[in-house]
C-alpha atoms as a PDB file:
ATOM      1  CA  UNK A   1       0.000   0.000   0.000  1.00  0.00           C
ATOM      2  CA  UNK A   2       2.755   2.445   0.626  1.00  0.00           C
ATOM      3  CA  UNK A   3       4.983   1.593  -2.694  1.00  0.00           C
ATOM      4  CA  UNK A   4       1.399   2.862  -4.130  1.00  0.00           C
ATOM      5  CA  UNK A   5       0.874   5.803  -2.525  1.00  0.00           C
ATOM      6  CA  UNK A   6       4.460   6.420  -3.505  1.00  0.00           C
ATOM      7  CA  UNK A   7       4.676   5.889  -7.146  1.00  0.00           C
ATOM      8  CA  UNK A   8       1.026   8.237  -6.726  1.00  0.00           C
ATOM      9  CA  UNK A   9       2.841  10.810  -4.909  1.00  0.00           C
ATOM     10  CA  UNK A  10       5.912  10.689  -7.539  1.00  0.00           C
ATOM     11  CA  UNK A  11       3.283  10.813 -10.698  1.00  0.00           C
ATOM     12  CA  UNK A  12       0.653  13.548  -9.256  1.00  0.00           C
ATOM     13  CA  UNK A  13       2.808  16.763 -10.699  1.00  0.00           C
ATOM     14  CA  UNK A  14       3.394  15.599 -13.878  1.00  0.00           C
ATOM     15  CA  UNK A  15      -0.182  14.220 -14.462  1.00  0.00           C
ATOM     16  CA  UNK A  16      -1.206  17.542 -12.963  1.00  0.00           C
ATOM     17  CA  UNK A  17       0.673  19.624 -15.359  1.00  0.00           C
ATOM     18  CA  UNK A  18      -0.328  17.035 -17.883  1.00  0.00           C
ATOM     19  CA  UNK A  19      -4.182  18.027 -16.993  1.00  0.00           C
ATOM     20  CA  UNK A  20      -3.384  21.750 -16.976  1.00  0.00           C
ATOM     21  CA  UNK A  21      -2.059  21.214 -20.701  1.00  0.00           C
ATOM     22  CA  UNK A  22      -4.758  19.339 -21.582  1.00  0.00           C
ATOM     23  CA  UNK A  23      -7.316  22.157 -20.118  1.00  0.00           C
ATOM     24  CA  UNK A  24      -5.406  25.094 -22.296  1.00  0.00           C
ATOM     25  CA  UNK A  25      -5.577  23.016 -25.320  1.00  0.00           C
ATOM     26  CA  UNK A  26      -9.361  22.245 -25.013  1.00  0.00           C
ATOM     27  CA  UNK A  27      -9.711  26.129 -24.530  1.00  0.00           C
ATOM     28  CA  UNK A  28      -8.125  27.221 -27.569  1.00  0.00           C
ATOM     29  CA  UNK A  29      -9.915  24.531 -29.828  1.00  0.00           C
ATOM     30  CA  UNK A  30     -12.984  25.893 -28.460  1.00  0.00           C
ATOM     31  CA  UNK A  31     -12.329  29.563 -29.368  1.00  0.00           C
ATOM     32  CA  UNK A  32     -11.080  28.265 -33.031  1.00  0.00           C
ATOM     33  CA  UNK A  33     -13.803  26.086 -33.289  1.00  0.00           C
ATOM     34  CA  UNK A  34     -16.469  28.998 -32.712  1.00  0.00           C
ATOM     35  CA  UNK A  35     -14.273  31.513 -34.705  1.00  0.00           C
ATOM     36  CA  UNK A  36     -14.508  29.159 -37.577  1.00  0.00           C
ATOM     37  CA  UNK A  37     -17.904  28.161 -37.360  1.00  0.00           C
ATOM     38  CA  UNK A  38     -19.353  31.578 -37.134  1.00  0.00           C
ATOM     39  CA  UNK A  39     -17.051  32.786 -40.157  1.00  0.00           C
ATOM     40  CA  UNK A  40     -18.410  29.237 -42.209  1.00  0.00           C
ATOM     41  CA  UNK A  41     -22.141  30.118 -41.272  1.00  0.00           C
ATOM     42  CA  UNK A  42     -21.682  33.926 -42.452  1.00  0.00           C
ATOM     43  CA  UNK A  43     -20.417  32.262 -45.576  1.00  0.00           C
ATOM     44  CA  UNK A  44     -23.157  30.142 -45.793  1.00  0.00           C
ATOM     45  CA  UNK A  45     -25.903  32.947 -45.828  1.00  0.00           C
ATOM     46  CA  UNK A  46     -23.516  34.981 -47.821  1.00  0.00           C
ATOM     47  CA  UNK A  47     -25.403  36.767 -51.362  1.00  0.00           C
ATOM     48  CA  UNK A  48     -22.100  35.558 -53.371  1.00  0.00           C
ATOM     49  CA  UNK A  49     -23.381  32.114 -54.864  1.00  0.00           C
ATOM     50  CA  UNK A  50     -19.496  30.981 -55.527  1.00  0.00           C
ATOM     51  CA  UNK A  51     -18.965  31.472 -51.171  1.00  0.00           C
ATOM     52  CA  UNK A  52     -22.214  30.527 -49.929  1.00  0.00           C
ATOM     53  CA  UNK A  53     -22.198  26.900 -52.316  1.00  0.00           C
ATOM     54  CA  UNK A  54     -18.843  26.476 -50.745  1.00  0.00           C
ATOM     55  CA  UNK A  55     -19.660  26.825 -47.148  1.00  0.00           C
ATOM     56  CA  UNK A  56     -22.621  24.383 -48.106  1.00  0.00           C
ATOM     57  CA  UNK A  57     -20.456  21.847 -49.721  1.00  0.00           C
ATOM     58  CA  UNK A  58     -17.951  22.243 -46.759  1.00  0.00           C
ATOM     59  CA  UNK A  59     -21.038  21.616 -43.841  1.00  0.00           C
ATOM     60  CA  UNK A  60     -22.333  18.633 -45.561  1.00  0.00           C
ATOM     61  CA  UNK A  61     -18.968  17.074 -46.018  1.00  0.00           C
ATOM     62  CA  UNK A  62     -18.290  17.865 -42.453  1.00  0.00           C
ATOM     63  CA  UNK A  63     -21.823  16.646 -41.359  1.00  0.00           C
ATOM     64  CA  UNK A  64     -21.724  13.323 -43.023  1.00  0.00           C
ATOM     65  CA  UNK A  65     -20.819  10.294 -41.061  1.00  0.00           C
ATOM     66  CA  UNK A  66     -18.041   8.277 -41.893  1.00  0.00           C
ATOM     67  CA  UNK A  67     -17.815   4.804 -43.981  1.00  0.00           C
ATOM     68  CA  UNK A  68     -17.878   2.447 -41.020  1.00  0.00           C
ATOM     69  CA  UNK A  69     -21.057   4.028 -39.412  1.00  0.00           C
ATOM     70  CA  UNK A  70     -23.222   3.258 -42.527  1.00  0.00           C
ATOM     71  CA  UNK A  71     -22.378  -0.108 -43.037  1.00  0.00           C
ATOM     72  CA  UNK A  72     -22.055  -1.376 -39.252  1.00  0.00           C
END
């Protein structure tokens, strides 16, 4: 019981900073993810036919499931 608590003990700062990383990361995909989104919807109820047909042809590619989910 103690060689556990001591390999814990040992392990807890690194899996902390590990979970701190992790944390930032998540934050910053959110932000891009939003930034992106909004800018792909704008697109998508853009007047220009050439932007708006792209941001359409992007969101259903994006939206469709992959290969293994229609066949299992």
């Amino acid at each position: 019981m103690l060689q556990s608590l001591d390999i814990i003990s040992k392990a807890l700062p690194n899996l902390l900073l590990g979970a701190g990383i992790t944390l930032q990361l998540t934050a910053i995909a959110i932000v891009i993810g939003m930034i992106a989104g909004s800018l792909i919807g704008i697109a998508r109820l853009s007047p220009s036919r050439l932007l708006s047909l792209a941001a359409r042809c992007y969101i259903d590619f994006s939206e469709a499931p992959p290969c293994w989910c229609k066949f299992s």
